[in-house]
N, C-alpha and C. Protein backbone atom coordinates (compact mmCIF):
# COMPACT_ATOMS: atom_id res chain seq x y z
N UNK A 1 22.77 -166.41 -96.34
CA UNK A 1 21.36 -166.62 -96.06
C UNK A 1 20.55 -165.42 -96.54
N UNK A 2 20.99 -164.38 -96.28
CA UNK A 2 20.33 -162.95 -96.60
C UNK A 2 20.02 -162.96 -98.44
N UNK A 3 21.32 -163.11 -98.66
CA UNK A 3 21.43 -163.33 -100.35
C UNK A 3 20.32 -164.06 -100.86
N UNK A 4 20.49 -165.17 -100.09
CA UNK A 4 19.33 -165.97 -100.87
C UNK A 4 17.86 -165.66 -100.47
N UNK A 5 17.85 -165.01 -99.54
CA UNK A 5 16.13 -164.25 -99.38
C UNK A 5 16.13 -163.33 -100.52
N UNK A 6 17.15 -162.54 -100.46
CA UNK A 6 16.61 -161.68 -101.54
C UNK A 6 16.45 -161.89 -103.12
N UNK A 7 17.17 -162.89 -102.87
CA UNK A 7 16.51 -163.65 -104.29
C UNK A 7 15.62 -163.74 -104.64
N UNK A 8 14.76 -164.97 -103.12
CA UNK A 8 13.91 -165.43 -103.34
C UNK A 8 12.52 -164.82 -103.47
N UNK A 9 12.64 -163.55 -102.58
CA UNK A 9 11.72 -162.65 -102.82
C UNK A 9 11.26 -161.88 -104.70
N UNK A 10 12.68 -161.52 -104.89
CA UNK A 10 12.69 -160.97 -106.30
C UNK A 10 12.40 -162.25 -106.92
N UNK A 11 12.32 -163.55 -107.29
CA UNK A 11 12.11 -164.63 -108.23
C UNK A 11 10.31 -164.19 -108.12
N UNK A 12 9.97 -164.50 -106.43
CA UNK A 12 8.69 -164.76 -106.45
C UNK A 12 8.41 -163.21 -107.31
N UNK A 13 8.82 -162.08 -106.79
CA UNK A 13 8.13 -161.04 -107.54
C UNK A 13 8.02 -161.06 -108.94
N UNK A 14 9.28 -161.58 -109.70
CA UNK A 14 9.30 -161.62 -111.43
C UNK A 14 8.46 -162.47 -111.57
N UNK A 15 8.01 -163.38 -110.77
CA UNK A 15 6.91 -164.83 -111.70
C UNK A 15 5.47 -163.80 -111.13
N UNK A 16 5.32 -163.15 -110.06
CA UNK A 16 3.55 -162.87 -109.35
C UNK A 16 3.31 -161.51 -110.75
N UNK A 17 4.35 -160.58 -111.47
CA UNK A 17 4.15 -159.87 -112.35
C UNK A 17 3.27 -160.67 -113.23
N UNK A 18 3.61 -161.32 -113.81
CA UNK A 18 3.17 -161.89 -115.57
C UNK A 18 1.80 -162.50 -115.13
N UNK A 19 2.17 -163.35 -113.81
CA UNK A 19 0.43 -163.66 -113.88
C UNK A 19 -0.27 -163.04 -113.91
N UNK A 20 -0.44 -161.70 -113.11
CA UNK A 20 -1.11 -160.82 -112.36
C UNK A 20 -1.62 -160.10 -113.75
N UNK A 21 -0.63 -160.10 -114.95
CA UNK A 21 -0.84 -159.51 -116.18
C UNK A 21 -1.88 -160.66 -116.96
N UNK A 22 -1.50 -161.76 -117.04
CA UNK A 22 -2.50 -162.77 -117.66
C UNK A 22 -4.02 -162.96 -116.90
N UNK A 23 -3.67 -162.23 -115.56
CA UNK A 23 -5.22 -162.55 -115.12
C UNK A 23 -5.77 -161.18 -115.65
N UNK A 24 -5.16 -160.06 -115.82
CA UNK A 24 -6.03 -158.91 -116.26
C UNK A 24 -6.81 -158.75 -117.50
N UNK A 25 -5.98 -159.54 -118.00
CA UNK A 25 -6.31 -159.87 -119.74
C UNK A 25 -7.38 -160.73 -119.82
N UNK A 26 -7.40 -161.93 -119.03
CA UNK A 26 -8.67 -162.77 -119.31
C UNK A 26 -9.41 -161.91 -118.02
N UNK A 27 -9.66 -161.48 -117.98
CA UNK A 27 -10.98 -160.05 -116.59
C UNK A 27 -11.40 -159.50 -117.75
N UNK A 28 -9.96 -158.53 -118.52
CA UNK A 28 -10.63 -157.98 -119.70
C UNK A 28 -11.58 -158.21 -120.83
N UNK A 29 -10.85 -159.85 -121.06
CA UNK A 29 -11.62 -160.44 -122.36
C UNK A 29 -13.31 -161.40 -121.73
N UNK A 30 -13.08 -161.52 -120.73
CA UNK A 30 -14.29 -162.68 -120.15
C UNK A 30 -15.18 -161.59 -120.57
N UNK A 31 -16.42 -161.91 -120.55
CA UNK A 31 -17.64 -161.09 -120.76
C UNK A 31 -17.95 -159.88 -121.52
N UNK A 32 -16.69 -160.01 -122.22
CA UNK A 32 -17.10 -158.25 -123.16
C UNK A 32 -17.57 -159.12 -124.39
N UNK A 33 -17.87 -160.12 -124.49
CA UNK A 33 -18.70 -160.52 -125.84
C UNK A 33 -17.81 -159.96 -127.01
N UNK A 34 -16.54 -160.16 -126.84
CA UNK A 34 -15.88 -160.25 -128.08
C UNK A 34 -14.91 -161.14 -128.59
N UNK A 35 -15.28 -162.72 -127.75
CA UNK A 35 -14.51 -164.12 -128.62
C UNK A 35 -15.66 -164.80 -128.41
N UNK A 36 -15.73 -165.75 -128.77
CA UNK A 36 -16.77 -166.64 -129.00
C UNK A 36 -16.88 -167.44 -127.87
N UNK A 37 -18.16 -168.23 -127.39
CA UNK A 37 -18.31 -168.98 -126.27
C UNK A 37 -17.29 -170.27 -126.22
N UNK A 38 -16.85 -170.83 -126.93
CA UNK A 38 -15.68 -172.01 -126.78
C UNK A 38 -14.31 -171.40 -126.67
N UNK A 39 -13.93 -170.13 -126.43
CA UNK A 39 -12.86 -169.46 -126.49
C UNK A 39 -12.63 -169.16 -125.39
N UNK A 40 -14.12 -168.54 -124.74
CA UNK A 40 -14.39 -167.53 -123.25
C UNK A 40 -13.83 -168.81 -122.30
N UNK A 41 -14.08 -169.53 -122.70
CA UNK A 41 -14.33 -170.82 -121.86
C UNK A 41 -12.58 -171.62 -121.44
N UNK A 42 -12.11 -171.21 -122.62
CA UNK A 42 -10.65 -171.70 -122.83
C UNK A 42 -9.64 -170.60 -122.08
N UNK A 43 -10.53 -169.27 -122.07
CA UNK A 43 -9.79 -168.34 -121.14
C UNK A 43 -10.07 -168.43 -119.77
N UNK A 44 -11.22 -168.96 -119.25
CA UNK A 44 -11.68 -169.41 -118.04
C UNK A 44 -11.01 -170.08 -117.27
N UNK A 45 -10.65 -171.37 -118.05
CA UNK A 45 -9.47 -172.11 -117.37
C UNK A 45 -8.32 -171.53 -117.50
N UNK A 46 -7.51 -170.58 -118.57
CA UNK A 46 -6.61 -170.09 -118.03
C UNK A 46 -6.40 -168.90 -117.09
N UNK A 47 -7.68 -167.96 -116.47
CA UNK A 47 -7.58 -167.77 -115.60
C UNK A 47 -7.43 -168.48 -114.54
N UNK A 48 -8.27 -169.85 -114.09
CA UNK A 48 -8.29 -170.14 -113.46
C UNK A 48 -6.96 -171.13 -112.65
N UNK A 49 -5.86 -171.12 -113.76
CA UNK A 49 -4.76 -171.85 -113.81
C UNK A 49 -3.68 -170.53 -113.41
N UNK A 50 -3.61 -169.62 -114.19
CA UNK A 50 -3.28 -168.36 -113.28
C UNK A 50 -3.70 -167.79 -111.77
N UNK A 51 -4.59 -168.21 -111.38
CA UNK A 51 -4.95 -167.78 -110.11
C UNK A 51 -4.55 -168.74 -109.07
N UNK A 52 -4.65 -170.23 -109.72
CA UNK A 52 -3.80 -171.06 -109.28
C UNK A 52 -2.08 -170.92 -108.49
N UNK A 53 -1.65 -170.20 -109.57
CA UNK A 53 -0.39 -169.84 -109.63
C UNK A 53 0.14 -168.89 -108.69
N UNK A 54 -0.66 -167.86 -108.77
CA UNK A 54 -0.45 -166.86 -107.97
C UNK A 54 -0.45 -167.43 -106.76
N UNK A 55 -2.13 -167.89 -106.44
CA UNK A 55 -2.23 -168.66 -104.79
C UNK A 55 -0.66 -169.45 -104.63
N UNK A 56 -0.09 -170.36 -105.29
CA UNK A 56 1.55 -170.42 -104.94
C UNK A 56 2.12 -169.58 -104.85
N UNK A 57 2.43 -169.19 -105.76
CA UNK A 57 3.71 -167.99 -105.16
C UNK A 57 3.26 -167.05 -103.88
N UNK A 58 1.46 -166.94 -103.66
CA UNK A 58 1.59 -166.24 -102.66
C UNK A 58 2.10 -167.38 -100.79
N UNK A 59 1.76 -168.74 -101.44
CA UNK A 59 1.64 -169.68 -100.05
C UNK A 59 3.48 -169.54 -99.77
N UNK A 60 4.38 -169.69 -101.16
CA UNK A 60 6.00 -169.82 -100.72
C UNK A 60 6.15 -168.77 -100.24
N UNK A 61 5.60 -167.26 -100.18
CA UNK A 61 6.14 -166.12 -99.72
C UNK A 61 5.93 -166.01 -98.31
N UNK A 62 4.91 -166.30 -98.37
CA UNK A 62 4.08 -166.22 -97.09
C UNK A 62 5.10 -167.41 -96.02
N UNK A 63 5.14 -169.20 -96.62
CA UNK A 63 6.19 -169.84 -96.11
C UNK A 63 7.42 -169.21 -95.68
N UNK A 64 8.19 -168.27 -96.72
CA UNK A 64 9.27 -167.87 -96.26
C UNK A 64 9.50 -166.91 -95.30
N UNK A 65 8.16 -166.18 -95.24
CA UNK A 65 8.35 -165.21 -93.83
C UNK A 65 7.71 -165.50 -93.03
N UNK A 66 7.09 -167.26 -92.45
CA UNK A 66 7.09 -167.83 -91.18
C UNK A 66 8.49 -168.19 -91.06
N UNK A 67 9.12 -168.35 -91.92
CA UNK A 67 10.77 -169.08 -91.97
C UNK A 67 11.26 -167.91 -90.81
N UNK A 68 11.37 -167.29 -91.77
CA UNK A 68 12.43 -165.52 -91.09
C UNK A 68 12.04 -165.22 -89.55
N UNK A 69 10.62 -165.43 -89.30
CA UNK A 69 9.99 -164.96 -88.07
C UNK A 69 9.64 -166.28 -86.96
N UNK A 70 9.88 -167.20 -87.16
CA UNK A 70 10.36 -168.22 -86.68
C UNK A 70 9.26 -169.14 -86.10
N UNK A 71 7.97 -169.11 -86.97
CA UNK A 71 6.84 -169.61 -86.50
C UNK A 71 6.14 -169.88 -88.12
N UNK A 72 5.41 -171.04 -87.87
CA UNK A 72 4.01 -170.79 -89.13
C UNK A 72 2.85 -171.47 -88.45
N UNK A 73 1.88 -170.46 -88.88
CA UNK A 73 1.01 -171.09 -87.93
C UNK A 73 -0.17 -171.18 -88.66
N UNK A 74 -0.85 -172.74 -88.53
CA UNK A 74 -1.96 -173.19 -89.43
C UNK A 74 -3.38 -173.40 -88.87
N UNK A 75 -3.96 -172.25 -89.68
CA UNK A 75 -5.22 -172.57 -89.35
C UNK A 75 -6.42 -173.35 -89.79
N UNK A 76 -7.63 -174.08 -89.86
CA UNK A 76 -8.14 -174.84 -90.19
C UNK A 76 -9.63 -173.87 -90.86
N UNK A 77 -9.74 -174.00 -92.08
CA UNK A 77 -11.16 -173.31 -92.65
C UNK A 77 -11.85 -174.69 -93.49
N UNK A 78 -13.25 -173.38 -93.60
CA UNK A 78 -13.88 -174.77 -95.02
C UNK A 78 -13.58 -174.37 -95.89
N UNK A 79 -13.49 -175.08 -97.08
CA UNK A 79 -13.11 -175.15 -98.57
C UNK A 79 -14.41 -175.44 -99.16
N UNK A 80 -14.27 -174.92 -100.71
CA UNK A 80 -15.49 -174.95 -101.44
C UNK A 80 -14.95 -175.74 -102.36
N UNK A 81 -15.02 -177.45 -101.73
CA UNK A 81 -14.12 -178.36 -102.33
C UNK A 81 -14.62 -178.49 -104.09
N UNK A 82 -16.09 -178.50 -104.00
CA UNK A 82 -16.56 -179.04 -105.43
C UNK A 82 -15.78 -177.68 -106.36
N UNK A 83 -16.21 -176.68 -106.38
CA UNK A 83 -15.23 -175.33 -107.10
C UNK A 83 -13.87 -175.36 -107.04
N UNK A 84 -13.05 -176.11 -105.93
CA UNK A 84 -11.63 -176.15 -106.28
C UNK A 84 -11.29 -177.13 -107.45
N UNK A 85 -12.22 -178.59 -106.74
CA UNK A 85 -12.16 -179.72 -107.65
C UNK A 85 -12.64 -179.26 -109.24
N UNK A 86 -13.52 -178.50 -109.45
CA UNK A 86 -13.90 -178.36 -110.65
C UNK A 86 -13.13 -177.40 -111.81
N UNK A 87 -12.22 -176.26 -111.07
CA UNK A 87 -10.93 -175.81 -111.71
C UNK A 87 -10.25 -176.89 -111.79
N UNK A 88 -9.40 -177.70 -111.11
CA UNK A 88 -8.65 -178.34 -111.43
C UNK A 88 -9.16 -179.33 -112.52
N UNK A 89 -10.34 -179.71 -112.47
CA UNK A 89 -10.66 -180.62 -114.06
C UNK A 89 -10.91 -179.61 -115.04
N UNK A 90 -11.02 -178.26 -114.97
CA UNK A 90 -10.82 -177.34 -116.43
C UNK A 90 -9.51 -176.71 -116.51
N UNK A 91 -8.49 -177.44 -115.86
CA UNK A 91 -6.73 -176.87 -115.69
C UNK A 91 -6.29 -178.67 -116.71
N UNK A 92 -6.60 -179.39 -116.07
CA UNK A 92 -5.98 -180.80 -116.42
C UNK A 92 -6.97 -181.31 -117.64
N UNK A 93 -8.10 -181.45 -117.86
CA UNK A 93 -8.89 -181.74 -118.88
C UNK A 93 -7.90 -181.54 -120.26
N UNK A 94 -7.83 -180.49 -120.32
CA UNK A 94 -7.19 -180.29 -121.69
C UNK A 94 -6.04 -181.04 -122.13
N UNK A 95 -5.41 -181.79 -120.94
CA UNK A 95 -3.76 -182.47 -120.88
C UNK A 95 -4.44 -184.41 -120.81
N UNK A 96 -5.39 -184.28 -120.73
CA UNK A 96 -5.43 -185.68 -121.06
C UNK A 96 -5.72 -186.19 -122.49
N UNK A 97 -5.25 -187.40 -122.66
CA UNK A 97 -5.75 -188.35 -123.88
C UNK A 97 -7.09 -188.16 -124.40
N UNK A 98 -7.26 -188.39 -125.71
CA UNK A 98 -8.73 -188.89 -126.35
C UNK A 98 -9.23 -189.81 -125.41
N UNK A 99 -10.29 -189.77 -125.31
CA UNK A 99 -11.23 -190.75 -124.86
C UNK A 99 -11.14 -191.28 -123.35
N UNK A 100 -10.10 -190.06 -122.77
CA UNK A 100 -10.23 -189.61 -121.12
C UNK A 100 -11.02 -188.86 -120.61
N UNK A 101 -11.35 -189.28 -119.72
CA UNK A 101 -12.14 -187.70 -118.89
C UNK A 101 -12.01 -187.84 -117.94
N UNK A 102 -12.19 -186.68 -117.09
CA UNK A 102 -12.16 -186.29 -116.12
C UNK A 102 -13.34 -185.67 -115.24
N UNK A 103 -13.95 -185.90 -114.56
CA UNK A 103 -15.34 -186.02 -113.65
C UNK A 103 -15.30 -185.68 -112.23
N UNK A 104 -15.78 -184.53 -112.08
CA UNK A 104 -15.81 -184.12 -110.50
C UNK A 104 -17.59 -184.44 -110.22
N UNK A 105 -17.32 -185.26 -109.06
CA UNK A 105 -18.26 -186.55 -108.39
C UNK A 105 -18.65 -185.40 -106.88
N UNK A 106 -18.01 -184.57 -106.52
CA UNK A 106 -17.95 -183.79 -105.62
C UNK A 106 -19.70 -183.29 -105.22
N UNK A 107 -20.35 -182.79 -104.17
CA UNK A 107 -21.87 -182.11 -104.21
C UNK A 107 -21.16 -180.84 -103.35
């Protein structure tokens, strides 16, 4: 059991590195006005698909040490549903078909 925590800890740590590196890079590149506006935009969503990511690996870590400590305990907040919804259509947009779209209806 131990073994496999410490795995699981080191997996999550080797994957939270690289993002943490891809989000610095698009911080770096957003707004210094040196790619073009259809580019900035293409890094936008991949920040925003990286930050995605991270928020996982941080929810399994976090899961695994309610595991260890023998409780998880959930609390209830508001969400800024239209801004979640609207990353996720500039994460998935790009993965659909011609003449698909995708439309956040959200206020």
């Amino acid at each position: 059991q131990r073994k496999q925590e410490l795995f699981f800890a080191s997996l999550c740590h080797d994957i939270r590195a690289p993002i943490h590196g891809i989000i610095s890079l698009t911080d770096a590149v957003q707004g210094s006005g040196a790619v073009p506006d259809a580019i900035e935009k293409k890094i936008g969503v991949l920040r925003a698909a990286a930050k995605q990511l991270s928020s996982l690996v941080s929810d399994l870590l976090d899961h695994a040490a309610a595991k260890d400590s023998g409780g998880l305990t959930i609390k209830t907040q508001h969400v800024a549903l239209h801004a979640i919804l609207s990353d996720v259509c500039s994460i998935v947009s790009p993965l659909l078909r011609e003449g698909i779209a995708l439309r956040n209806e959200t206020e």
